[in-house]
Protein backbone atom coordinates (compact mmCIF):
# COMPACT_ATOMS: atom_id res chain seq x y z
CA UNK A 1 -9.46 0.59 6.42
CA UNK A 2 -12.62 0.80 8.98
CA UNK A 3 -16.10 0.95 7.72
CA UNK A 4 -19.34 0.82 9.84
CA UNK A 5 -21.97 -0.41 8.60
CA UNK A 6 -25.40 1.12 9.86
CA UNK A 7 -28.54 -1.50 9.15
CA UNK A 8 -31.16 -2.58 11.63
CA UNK A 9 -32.36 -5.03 9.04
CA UNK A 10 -30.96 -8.40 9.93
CA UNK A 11 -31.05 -9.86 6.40
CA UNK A 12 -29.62 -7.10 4.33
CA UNK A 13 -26.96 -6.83 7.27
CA UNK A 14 -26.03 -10.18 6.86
CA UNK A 15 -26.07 -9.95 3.01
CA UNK A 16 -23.81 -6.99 3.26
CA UNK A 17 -21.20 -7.88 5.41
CA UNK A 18 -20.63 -10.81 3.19
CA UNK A 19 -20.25 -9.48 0.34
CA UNK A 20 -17.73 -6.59 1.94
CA UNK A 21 -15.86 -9.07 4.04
CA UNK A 22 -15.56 -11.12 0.65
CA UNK A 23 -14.26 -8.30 -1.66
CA UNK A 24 -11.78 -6.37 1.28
CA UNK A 25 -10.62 -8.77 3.52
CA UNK A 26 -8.24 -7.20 5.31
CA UNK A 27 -10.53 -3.77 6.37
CA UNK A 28 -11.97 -4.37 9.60
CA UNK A 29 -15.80 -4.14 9.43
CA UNK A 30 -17.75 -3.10 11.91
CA UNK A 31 -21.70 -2.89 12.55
CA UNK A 32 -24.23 -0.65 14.41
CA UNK A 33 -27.76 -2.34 14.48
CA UNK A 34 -29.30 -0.07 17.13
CA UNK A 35 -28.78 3.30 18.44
CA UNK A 36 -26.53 2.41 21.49
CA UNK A 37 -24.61 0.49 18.91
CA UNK A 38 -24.36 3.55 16.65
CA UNK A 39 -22.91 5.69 19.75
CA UNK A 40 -20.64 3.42 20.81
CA UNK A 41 -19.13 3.23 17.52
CA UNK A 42 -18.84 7.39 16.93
CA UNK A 43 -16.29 6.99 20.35
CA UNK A 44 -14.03 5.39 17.64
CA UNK A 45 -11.18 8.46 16.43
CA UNK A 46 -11.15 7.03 12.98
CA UNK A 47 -13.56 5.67 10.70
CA UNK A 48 -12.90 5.05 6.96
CA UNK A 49 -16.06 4.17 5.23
CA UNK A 50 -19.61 4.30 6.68
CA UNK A 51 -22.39 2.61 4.74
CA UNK A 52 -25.93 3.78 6.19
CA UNK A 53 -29.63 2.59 5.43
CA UNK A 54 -31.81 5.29 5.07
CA UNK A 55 -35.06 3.73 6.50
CA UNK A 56 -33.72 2.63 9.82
CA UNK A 57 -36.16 1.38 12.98
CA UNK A 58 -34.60 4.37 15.44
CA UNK A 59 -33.04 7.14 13.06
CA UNK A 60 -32.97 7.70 9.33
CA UNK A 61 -29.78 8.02 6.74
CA UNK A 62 -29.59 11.61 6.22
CA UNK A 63 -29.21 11.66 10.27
CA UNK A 64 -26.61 9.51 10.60
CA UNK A 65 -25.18 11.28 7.48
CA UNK A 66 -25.24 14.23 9.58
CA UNK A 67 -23.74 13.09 13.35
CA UNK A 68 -20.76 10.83 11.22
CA UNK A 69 -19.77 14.22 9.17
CA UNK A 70 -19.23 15.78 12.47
CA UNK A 71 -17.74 13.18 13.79
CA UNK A 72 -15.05 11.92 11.40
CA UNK A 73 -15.60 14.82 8.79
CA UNK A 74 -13.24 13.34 6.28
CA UNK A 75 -15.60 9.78 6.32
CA UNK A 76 -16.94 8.69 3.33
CA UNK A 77 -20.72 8.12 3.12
CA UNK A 78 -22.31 5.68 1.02
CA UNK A 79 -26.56 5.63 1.53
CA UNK A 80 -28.48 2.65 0.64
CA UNK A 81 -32.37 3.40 0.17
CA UNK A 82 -35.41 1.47 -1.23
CA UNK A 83 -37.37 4.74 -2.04
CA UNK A 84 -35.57 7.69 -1.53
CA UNK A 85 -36.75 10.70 -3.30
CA UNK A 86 -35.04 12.66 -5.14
CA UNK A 87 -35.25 15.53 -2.09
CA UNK A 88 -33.30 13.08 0.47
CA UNK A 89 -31.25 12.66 -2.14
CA UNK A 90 -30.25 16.29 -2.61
CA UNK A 91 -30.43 17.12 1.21
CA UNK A 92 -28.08 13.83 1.58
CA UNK A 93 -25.28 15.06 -0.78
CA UNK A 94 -25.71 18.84 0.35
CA UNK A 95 -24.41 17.53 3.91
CA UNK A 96 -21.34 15.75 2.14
CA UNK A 97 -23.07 12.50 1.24
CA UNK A 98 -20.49 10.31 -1.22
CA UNK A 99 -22.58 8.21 -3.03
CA UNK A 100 -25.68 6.17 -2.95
CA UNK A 101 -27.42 3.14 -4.03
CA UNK A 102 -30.87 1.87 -4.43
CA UNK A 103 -32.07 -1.47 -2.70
CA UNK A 104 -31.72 -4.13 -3.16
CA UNK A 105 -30.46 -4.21 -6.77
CA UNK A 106 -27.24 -1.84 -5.58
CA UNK A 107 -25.99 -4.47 -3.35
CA UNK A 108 -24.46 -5.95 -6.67
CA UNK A 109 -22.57 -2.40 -7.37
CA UNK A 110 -22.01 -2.08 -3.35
CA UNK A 111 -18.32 -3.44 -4.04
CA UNK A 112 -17.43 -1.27 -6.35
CA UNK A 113 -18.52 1.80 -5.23
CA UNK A 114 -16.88 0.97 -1.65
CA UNK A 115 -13.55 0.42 -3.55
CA UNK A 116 -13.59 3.71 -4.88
CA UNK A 117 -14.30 5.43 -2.19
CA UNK A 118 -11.62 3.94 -0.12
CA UNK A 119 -9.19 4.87 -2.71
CA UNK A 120 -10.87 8.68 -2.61
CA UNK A 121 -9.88 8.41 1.39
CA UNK A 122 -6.52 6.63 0.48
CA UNK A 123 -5.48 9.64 -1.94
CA UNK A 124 -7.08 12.21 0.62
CA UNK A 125 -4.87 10.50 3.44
CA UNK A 126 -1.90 9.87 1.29
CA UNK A 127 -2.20 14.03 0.35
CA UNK A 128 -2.84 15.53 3.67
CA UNK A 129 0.36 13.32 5.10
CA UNK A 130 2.67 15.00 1.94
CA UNK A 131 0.91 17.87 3.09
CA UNK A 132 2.88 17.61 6.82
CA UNK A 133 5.80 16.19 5.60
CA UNK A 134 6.48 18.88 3.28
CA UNK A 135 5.57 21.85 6.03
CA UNK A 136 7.62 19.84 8.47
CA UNK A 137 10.70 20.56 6.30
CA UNK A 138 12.87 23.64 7.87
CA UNK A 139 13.80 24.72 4.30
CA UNK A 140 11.30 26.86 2.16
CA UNK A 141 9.73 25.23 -0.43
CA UNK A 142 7.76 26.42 -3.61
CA UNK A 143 6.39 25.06 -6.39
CA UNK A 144 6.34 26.84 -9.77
CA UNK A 145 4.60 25.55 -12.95
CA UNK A 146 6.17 26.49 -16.70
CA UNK A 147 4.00 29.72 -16.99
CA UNK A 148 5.82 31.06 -13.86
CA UNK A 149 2.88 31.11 -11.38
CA UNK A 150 2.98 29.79 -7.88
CA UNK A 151 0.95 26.57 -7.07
CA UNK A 152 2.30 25.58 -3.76
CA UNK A 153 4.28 26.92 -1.00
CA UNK A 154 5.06 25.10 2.87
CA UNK A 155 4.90 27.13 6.30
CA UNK A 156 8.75 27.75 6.24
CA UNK A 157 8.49 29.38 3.24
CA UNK A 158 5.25 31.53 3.59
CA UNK A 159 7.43 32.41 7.24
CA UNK A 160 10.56 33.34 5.57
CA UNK A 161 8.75 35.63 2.95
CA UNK A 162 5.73 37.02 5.05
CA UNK A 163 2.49 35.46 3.12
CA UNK A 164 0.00 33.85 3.89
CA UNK A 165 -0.91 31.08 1.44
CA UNK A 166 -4.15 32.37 -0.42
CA UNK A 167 -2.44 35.60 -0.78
CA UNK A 168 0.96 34.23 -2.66
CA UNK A 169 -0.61 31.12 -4.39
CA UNK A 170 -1.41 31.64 -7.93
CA UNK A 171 0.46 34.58 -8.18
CA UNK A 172 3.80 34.96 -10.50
CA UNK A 173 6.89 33.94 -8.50
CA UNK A 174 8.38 37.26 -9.98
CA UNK A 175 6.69 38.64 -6.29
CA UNK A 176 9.97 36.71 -4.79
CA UNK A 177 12.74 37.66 -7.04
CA UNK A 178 14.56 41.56 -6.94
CA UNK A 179 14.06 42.80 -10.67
CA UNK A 180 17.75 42.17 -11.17
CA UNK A 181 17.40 38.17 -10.41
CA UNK A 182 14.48 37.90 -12.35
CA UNK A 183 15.94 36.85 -15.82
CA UNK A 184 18.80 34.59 -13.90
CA UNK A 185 16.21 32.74 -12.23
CA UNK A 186 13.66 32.36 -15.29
CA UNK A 187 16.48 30.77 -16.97
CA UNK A 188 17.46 28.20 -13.94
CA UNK A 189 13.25 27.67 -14.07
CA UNK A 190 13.48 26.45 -17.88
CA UNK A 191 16.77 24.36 -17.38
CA UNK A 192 14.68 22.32 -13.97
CA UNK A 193 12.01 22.24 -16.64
CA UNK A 194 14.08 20.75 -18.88
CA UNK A 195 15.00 17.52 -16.73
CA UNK A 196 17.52 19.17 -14.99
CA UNK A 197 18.36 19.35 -11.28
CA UNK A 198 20.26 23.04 -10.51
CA UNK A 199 22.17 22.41 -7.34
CA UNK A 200 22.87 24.79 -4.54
CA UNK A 201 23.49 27.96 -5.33
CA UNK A 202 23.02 31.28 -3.88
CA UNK A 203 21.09 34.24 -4.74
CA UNK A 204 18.57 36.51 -3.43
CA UNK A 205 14.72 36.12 -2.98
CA UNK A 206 12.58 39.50 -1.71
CA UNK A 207 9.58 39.11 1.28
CA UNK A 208 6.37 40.95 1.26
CA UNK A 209 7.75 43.93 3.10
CA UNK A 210 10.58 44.55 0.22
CA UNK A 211 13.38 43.09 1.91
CA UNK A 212 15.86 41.05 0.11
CA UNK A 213 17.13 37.92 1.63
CA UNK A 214 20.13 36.12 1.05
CA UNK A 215 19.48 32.50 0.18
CA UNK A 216 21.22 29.12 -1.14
CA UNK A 217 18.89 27.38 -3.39
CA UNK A 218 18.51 24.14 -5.58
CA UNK A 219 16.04 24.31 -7.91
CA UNK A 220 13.92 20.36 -8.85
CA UNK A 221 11.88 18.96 -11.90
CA UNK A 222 8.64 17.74 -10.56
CA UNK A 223 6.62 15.06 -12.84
CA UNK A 224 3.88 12.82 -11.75
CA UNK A 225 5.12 9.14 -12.52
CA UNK A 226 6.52 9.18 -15.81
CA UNK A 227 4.60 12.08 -16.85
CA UNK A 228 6.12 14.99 -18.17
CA UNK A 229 7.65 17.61 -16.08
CA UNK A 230 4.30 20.18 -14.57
CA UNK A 231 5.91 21.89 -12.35
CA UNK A 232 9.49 23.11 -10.62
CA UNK A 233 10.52 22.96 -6.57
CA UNK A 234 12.26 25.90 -5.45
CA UNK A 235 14.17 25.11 -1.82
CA UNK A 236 16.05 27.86 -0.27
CA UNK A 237 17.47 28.07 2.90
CA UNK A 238 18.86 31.25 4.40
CA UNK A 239 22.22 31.94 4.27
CA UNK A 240 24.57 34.51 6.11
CA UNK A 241 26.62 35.87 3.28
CA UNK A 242 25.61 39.64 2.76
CA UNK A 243 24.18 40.45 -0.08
CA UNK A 244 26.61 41.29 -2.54
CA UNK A 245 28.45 38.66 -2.10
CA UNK A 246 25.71 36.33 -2.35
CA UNK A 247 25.52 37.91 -5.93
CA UNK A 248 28.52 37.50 -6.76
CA UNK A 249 28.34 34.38 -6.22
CA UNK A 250 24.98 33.38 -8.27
CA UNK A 251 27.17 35.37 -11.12
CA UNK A 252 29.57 32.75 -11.40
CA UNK A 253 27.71 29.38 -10.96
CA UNK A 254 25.21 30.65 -13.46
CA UNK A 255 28.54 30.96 -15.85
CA UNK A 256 29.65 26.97 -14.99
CA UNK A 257 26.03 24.99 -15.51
CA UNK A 258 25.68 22.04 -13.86
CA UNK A 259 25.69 18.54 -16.03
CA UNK A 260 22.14 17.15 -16.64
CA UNK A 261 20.88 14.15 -14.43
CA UNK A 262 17.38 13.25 -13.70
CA UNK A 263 14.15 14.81 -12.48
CA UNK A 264 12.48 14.56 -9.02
CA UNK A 265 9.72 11.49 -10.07
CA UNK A 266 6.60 12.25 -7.43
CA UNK A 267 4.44 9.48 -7.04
């Protein structure tokens, strides 16, 4: 992790970055004391964590606020401010400010409140890289929860059916099934939901312009650590059997069910 921290106050500096080297001692900890400082630092590409005085010498805190967002817009702010009112306050966290703390008596909760908000940036990080790894798949992907309604979908997917994602998610996934597949595949839904994994298999899926594609799809339990089971992933990768045959097909593996073995654990 790399924080910055923004205080022309020599003291309180000092105070600071002992009590942050102390409690994270492997982040790397950086300090801007003076404007030059400051813009030498916002060349950086990354910066975790940015803790800010308000009163400074040469700028104030909602400024600095302002120049980091639009620098590194997924920072996390923290403002420390001996008397703030309750309009900087407001103006800070309108422009994306994450937290703030009142000198000096938040130095003792400065710790804390830097911890959490470099777990906030870990999950945020940890997210957005699922995020790629699942659009970099070639397969399309879809997540379904037990009422039937779509909660995620990648870039293959939304390419093989023709939607964009705020016009498919939330919807029922009955928008991707034929009418005649719609029964087979609400029953393969409630055995994933089960615990089960349903291997490969084909069967058809329809895009937004009515067309019906032939597919070959497993269908995976999705639970969040040993949590129970939210939500089902439907892969499918297109196939070049025509279409009848691909239903014939689906007909008979839905007849031989596959054993039961255990669900997809997502961390």
């Amino acid at each position: 992790m790399f924080l910055l921290l923004v205080e022309d106050n020599p003291t309180d500096r000092m105070v600071i970055q002992a009590r942050l080297r102390r409690a994270f001692p492997s982040a790397q900890i950086m300090a801007a004391d003076d404007p030059i400082a400051m813009n030498e630092h916002l060349k950086r590409d990354r910066c975790d964590i940015v803790i800010t005085d308000y009163w400074l010498g040469w700028s104030d805190g909602l400024s600095i606020l302002q120049r980091v967002r639009e620098r590194w817009p997924r920072s996390r702010v923290i403002m420390l401010t001996g008397n703030g009112g309750e309009e900087v306050v407001a103006g800070a966290f309108k422009y994306g400010l994450y937290h703030y703390l009142l000198k000096p008596d938040g130095f003792a909760e400065l710790a804390a409140v830097t911890g959490a908000a470099m777990e906030s940036k870990r999950r945020e990080d940890f997210n957005e890289l699922m995020a790629m790894l699942v659009n970099s798949i070639p397969d399309a992907v879809h997540s379904v929860d037990a009422a039937g309604r779509i909660t995620a979908i990648n870039l293959a997917a939304r390419r093989m059916y023709g939607y964009a994602e705020l016009d498919i998610v939330g919807l029922t996934d009955q928008i991707l099934l034929p009418a005649r597949r719609r029964d087979e595949i609400r029953r393969m839904r409630e055995r994933a939901l089960g615990g089960e994994i349903v291997p490969r298999f084909p069967t058809l899926q329809l895009r937004s312009d009515g067309a019906e594609i032939p597919v070959s799809m497993t269908i995976l339990p999705m639970r969040h650590g040993d949590g129970p089971i939210s939500n089902v992933a439907f892969i499918a990768t297109a196939i070049g059997k025509s279409i009848r045959a691909a239903g014939a097909a689906s007909a008979r593996d839905e007849s031989h069910p596959p054993r039961h073995v255990s669900p997809l654990s997502i961390h």
